[in-house]
N, C-alpha and C. Protein backbone atom coordinates (compact mmCIF):
# COMPACT_ATOMS: atom_id res chain seq x y z
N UNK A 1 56.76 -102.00 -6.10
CA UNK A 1 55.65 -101.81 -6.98
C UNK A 1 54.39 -101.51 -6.18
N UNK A 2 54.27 -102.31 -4.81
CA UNK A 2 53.02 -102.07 -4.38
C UNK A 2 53.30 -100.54 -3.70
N UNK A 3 54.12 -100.09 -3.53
CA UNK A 3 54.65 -98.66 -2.60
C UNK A 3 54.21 -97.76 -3.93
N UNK A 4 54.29 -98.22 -5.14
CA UNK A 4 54.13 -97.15 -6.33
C UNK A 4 52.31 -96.77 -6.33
N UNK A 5 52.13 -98.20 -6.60
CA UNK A 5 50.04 -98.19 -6.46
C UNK A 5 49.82 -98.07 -5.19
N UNK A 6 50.15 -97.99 -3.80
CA UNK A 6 49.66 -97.34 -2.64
C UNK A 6 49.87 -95.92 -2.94
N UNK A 7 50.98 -95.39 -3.16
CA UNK A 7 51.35 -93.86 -2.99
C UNK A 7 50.56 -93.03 -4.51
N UNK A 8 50.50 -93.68 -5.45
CA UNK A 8 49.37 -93.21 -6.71
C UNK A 8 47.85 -92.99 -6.03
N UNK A 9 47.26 -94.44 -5.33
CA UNK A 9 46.29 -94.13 -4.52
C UNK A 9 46.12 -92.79 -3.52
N UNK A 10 46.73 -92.82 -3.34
CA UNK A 10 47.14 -91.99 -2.18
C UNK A 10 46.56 -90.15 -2.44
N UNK A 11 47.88 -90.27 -3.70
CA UNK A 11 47.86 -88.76 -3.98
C UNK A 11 46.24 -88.44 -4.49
N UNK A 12 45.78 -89.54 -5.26
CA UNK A 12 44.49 -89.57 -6.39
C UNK A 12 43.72 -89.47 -5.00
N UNK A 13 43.56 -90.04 -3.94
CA UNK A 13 42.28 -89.21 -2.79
C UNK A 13 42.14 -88.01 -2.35
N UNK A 14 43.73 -87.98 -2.59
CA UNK A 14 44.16 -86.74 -1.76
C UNK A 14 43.62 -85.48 -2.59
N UNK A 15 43.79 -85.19 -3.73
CA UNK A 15 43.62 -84.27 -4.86
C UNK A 15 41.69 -84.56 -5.33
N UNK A 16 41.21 -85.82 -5.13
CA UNK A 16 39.67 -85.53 -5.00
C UNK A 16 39.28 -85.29 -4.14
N UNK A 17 39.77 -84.99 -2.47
CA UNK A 17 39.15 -84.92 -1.70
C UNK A 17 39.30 -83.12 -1.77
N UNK A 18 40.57 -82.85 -1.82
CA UNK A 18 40.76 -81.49 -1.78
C UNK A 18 40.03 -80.60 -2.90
N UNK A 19 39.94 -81.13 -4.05
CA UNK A 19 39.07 -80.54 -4.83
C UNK A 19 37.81 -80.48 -4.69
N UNK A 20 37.13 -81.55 -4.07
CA UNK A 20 35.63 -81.26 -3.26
C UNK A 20 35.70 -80.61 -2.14
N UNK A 21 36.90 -80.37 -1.47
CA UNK A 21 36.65 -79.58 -0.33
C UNK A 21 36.82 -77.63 -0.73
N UNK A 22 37.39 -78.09 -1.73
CA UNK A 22 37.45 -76.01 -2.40
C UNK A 22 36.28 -76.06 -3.33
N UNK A 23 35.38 -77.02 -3.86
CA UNK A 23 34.84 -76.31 -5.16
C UNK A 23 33.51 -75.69 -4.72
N UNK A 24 33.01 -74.87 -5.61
CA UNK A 24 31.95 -73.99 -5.43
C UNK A 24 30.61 -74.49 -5.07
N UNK A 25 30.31 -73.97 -3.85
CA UNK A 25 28.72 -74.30 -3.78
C UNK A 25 27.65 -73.56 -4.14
N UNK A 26 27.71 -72.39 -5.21
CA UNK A 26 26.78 -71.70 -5.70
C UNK A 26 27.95 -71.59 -7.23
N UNK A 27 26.96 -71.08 -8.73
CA UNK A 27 27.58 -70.32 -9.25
C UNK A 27 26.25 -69.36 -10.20
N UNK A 28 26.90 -68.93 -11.05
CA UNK A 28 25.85 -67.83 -11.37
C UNK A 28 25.62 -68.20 -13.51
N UNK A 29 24.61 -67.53 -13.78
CA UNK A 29 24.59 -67.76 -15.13
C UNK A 29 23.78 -66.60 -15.70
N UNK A 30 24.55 -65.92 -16.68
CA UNK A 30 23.28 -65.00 -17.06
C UNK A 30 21.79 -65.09 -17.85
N UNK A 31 21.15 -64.09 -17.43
CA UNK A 31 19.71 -65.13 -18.69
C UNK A 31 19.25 -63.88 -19.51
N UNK A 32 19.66 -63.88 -20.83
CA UNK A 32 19.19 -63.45 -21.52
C UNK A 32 17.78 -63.25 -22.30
N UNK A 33 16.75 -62.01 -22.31
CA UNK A 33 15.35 -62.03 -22.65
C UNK A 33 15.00 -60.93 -23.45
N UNK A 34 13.50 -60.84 -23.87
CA UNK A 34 13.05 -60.32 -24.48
C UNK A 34 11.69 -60.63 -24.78
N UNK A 35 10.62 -59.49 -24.95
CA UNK A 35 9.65 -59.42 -25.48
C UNK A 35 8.96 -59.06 -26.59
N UNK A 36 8.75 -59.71 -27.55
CA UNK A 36 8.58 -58.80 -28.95
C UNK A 36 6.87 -58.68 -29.27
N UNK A 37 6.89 -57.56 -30.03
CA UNK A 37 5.46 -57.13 -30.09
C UNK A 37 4.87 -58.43 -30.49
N UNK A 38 3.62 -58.24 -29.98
CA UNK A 38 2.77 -59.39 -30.17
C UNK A 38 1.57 -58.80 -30.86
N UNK A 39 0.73 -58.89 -32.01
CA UNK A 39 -0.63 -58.42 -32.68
C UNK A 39 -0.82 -59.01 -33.41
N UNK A 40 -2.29 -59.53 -32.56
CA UNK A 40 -3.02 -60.93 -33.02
C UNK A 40 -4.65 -60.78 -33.05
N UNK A 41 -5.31 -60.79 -34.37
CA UNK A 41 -6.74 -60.50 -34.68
C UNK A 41 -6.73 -62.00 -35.22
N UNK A 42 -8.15 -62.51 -34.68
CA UNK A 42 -8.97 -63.42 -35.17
C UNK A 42 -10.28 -63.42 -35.25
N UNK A 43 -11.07 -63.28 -36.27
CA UNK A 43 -12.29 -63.44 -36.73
C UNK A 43 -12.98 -64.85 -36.18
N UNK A 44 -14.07 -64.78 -35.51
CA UNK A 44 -14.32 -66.65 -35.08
C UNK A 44 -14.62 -67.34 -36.25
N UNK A 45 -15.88 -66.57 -36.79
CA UNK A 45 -16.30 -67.56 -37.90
C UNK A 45 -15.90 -67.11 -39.27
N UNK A 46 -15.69 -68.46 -39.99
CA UNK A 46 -15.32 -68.09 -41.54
C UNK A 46 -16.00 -67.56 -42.55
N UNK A 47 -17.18 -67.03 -42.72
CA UNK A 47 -18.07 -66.78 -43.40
C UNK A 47 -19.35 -66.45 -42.52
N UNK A 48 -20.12 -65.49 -42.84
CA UNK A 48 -21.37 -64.71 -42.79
C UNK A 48 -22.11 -64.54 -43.54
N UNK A 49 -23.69 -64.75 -43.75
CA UNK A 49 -24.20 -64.41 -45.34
C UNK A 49 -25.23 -63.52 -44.50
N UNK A 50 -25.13 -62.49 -45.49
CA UNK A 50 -26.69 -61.85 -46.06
C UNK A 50 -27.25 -61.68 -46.89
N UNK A 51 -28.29 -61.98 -46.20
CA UNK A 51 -29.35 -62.21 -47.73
C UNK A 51 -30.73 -61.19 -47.40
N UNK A 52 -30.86 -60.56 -48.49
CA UNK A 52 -31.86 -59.37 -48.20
C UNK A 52 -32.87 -59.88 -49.09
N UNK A 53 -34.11 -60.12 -48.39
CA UNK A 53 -35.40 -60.65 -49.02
C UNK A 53 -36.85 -60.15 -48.74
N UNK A 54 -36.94 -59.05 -47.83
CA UNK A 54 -38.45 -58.29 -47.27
C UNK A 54 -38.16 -56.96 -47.75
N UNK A 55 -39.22 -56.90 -48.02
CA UNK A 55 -39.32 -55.00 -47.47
C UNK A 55 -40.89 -54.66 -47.49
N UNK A 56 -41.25 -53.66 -46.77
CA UNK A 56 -42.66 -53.49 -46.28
C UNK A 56 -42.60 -52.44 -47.72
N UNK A 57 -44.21 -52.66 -48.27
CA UNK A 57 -44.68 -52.00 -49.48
C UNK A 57 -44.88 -50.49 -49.41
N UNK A 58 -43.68 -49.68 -50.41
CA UNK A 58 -43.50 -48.39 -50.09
C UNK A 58 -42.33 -48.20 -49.35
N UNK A 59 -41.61 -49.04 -49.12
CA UNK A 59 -40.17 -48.67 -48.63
C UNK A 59 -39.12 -49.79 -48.84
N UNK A 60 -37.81 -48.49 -49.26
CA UNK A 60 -36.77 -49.85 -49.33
C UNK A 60 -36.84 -51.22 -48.92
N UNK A 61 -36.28 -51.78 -49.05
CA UNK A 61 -36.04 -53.62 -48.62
C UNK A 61 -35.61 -53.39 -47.40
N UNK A 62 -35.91 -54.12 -46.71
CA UNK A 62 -34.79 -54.16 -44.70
C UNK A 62 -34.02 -54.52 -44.77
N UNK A 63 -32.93 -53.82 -43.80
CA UNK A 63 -32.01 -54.30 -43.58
C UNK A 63 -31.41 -55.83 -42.93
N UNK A 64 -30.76 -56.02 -43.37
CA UNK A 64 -30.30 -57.47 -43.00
C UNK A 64 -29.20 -57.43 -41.69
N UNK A 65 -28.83 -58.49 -41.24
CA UNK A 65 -27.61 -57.93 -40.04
C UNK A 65 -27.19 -59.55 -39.76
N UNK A 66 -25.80 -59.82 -39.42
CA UNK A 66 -25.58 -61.19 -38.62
C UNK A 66 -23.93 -60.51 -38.24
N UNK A 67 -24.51 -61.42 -36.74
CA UNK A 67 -23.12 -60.88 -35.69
C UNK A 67 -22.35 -62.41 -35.85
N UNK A 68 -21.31 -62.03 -35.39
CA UNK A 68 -19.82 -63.14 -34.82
C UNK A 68 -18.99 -62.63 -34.08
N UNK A 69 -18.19 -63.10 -33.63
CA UNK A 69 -17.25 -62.29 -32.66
C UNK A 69 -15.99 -62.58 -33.19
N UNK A 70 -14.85 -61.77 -32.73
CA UNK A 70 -13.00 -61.73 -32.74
C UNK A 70 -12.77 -61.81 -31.45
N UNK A 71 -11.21 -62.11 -31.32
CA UNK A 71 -10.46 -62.61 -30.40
C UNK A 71 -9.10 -61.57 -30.74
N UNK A 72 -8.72 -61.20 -29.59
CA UNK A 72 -7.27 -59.84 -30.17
C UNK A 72 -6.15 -60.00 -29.16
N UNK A 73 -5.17 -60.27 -29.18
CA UNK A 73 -4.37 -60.48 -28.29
C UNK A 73 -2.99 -59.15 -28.87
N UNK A 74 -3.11 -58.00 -28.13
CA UNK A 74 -1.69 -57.23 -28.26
C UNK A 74 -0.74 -56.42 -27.24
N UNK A 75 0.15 -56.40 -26.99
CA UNK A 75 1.11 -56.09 -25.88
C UNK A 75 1.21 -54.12 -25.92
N UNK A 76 0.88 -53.63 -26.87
CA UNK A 76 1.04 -52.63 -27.47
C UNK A 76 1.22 -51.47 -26.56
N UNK A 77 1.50 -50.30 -26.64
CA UNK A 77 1.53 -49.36 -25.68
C UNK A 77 0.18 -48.65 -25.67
N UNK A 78 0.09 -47.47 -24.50
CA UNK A 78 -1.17 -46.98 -24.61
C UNK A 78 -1.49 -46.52 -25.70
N UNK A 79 -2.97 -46.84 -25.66
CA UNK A 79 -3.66 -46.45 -27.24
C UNK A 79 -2.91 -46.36 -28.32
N UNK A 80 -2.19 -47.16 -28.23
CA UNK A 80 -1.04 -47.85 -29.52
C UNK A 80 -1.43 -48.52 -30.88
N UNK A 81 -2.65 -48.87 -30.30
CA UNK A 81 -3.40 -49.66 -31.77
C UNK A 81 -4.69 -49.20 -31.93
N UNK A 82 -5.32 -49.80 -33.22
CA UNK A 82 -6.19 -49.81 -34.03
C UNK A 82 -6.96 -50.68 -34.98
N UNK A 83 -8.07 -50.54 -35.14
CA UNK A 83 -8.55 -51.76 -36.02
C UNK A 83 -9.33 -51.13 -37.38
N UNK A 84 -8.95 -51.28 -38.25
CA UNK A 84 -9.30 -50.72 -39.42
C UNK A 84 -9.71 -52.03 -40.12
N UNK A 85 -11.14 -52.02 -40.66
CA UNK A 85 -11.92 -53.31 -42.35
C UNK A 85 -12.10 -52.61 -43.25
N UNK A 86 -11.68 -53.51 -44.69
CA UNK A 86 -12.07 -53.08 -45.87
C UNK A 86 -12.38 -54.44 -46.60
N UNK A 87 -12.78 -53.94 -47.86
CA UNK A 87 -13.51 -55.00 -48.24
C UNK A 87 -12.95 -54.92 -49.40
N UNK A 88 -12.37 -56.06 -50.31
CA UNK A 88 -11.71 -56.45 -51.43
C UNK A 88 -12.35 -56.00 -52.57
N UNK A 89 -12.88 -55.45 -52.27
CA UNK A 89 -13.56 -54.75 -54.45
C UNK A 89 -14.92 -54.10 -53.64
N UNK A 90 -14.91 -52.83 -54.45
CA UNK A 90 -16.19 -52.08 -54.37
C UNK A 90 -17.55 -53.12 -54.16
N UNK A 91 -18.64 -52.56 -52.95
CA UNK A 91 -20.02 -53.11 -53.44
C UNK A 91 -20.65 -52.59 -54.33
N UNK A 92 -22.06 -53.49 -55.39
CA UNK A 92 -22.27 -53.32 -56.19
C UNK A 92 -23.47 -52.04 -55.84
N UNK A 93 -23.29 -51.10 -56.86
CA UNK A 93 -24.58 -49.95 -56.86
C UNK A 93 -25.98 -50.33 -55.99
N UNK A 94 -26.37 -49.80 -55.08
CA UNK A 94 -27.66 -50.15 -54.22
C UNK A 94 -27.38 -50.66 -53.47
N UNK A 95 -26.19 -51.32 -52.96
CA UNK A 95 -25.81 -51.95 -51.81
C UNK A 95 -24.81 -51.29 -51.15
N UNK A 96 -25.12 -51.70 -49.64
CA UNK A 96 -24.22 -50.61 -48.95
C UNK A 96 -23.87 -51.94 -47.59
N UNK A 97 -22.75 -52.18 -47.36
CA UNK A 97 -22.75 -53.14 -46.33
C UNK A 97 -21.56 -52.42 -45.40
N UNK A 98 -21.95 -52.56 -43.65
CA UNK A 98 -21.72 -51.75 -42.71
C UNK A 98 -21.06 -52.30 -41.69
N UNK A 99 -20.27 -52.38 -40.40
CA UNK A 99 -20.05 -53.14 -39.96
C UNK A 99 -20.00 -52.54 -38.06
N UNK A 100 -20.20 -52.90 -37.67
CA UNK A 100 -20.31 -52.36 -35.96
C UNK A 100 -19.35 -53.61 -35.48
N UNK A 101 -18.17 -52.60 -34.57
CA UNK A 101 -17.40 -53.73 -33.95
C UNK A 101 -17.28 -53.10 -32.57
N UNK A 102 -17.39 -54.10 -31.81
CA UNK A 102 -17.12 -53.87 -30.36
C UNK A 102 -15.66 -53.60 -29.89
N UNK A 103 -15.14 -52.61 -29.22
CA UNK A 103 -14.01 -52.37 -28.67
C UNK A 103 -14.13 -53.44 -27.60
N UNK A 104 -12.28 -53.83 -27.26
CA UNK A 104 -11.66 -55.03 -26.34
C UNK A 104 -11.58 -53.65 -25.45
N UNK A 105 -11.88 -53.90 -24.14
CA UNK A 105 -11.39 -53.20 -22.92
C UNK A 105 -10.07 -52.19 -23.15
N UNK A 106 -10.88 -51.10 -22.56
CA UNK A 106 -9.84 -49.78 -23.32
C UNK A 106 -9.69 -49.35 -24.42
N UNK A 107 -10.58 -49.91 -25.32
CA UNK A 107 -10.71 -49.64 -27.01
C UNK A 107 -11.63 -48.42 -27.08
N UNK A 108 -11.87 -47.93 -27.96
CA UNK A 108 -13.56 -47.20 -28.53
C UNK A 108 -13.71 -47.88 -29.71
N UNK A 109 -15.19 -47.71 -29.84
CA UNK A 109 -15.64 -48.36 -31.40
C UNK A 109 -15.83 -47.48 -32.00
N UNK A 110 -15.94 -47.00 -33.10
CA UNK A 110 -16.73 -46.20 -34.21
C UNK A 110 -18.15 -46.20 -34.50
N UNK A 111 -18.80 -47.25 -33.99
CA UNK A 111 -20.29 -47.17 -33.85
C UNK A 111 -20.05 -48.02 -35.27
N UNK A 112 -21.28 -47.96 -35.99
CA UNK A 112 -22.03 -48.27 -36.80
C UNK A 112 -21.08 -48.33 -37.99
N UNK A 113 -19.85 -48.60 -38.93
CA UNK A 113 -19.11 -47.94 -40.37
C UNK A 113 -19.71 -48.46 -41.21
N UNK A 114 -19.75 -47.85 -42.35
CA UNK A 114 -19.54 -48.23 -43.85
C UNK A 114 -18.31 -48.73 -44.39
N UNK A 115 -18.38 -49.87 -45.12
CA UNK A 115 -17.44 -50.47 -45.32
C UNK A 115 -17.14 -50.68 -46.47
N UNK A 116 -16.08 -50.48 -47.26
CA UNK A 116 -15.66 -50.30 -48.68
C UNK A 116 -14.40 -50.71 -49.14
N UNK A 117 -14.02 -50.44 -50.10
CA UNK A 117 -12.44 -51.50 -50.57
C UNK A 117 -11.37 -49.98 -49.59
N UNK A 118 -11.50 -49.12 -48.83
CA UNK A 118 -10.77 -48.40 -48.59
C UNK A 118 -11.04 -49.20 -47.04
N UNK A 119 -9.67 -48.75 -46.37
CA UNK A 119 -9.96 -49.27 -45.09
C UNK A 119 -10.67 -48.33 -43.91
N UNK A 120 -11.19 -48.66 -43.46
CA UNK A 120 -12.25 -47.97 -42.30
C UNK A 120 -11.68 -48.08 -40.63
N UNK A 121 -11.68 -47.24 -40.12
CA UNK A 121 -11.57 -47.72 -38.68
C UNK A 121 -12.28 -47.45 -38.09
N UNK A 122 -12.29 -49.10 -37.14
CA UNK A 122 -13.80 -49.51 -36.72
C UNK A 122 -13.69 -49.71 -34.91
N UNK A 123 -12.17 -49.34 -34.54
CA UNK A 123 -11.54 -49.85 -33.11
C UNK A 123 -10.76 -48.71 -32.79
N UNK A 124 -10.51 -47.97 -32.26
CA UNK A 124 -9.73 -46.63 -32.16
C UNK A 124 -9.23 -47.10 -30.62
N UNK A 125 -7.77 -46.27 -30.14
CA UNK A 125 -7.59 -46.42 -28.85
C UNK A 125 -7.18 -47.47 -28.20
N UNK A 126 -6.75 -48.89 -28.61
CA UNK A 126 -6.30 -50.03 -27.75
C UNK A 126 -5.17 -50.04 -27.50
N UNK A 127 -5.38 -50.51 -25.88
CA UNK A 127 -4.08 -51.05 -25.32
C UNK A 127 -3.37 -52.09 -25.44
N UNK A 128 -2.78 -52.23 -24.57
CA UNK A 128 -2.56 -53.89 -24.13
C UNK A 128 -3.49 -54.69 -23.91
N UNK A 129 -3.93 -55.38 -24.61
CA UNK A 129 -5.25 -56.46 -23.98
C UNK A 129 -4.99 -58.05 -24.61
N UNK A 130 -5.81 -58.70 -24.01
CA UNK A 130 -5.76 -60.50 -24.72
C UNK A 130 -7.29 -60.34 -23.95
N UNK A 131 -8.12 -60.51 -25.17
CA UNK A 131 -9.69 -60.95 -25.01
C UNK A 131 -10.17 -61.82 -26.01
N UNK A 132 -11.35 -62.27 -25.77
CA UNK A 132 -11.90 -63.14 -27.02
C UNK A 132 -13.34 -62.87 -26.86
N UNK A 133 -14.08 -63.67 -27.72
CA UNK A 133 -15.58 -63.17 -27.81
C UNK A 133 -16.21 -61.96 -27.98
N UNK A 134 -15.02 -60.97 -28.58
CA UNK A 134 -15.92 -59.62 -28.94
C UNK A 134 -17.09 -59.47 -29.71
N UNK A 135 -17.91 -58.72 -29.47
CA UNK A 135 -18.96 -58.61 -30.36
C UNK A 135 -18.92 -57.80 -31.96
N UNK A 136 -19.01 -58.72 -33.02
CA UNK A 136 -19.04 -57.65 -34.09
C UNK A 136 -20.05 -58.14 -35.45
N UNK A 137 -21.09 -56.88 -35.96
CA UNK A 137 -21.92 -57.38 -36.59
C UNK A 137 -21.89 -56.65 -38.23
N UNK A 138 -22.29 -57.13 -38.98
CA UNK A 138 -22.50 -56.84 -40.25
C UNK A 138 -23.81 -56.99 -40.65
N UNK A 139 -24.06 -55.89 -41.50
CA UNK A 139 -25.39 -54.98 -41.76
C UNK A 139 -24.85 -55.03 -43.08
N UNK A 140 -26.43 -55.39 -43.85
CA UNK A 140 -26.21 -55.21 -45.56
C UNK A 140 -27.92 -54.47 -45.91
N UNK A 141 -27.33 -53.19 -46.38
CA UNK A 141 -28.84 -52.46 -46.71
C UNK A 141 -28.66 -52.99 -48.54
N UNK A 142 -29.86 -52.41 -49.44
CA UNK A 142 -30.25 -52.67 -50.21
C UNK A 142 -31.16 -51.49 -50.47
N UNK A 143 -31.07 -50.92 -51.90
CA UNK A 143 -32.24 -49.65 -52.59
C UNK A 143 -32.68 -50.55 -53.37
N UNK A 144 -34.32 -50.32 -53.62
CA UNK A 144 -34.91 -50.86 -54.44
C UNK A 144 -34.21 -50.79 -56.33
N UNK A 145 -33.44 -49.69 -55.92
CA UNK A 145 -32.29 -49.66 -57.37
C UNK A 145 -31.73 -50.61 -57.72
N UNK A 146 -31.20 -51.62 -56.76
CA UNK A 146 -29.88 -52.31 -56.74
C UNK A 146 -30.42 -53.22 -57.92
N UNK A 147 -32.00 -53.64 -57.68
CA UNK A 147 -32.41 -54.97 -58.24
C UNK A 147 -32.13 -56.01 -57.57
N UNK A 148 -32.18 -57.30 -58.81
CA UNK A 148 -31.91 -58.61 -58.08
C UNK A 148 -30.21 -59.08 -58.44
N UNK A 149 -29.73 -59.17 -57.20
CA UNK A 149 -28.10 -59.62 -57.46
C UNK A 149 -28.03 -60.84 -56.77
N UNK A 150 -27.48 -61.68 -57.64
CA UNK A 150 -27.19 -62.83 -57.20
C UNK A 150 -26.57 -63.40 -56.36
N UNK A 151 -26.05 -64.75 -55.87
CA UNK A 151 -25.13 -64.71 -54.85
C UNK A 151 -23.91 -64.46 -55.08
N UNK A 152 -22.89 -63.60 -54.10
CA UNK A 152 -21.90 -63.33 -54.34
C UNK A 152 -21.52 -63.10 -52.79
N UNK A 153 -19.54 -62.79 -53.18
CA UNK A 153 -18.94 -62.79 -52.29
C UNK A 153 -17.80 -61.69 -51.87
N UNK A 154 -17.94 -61.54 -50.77
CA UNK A 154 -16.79 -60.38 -50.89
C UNK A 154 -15.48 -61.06 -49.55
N UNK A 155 -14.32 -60.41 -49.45
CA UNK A 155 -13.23 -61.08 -48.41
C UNK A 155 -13.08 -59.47 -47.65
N UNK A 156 -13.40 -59.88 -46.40
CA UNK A 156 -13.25 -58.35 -45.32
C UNK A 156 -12.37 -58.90 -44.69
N UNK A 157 -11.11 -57.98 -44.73
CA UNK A 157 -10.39 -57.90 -44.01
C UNK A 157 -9.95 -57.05 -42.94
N UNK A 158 -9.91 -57.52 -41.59
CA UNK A 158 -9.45 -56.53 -40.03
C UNK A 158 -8.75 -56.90 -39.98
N UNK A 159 -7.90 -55.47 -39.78
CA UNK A 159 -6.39 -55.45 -39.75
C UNK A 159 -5.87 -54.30 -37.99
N UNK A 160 -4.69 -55.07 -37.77
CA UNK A 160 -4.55 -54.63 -36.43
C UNK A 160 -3.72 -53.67 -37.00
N UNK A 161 -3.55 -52.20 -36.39
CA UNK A 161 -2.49 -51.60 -37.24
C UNK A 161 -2.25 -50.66 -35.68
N UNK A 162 -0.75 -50.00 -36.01
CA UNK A 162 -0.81 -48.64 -35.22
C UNK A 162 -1.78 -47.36 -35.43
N UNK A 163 -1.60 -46.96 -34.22
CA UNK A 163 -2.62 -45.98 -34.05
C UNK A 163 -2.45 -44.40 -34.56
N UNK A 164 -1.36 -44.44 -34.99
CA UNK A 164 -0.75 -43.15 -35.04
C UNK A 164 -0.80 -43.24 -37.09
């Protein structure tokens, strides 16, 4: 019996030792990846008001203006994208509200737009970029036509789109 559990011992070192002495000291694994488009617009602040209340005697009311900035993060190809705002329902008669947005590195702006329930593009030309703190301002004119309009609200939406 003890010749059975010596020689069991035996073989059982024999077969772990030999199996640590063949097994692999490297092996390999594949790694599967991918990158998927990434297009990302953020507006900083939630709300902007203008309020149009001067005008020098003998001429329209002044213009009003308040800036905020966006943040844009997109992987896109060259001059692959675009930034087009519109504004959820027509402005009312005598009012005209405008919007100037700063291009992210490698962008162009459009300068100065008019902004309406149709969409506008206000960013032409972007690449690949991840920036934040762009500059972008909104302008609200007023004709002495318009009269007095109360407070109200409109929802502008920038939209990242292709360029093509």
């Amino acid at each position: 019996m003890k010749r059975i559990f010596a020689g069991t011992i035996t073989v059982m070192v024999t077969l772990f030792t030999a199996g640590a002495l063949f097994a692999a000291s490297s092996d390999t694994i594949t790694l599967n990846y991918e990158v998927q488009a990434i297009n990302e617009i953020n507006i900083d602040d939630a709300s902007v008001t203008l309020t149009v209340n001067t005008a020098v005697a003998g001429s329209q009311p002044t213009q009003v203006s308040q800036a905020t900035t966006y943040d844009i993060t997109t992987n896109c190809s060259t001059n692959g994208k675009k930034l087009t705002a519109a504004i959820n329902t027509a402005m009312p008669a005598g009012l005209t509200l405008s919007l100037n947005v700063a291009a992210p590195t490698g962008g162009s702006s459009t300068g100065t737009t008019t902004i309406t329930n149709v969409a506008a593009d206000v960013v032409t030309g972007i690449d690949a970029v991840a920036e934040s703190d762009i500059a972008m301002t909104f302008y609200l004119n007023a004709t002495a036509g318009a009269g007095v309009i109360g407070a109200a609200s409109k929802t502008l939406t920038l939209t990242l789109v292709d360029a093509s």
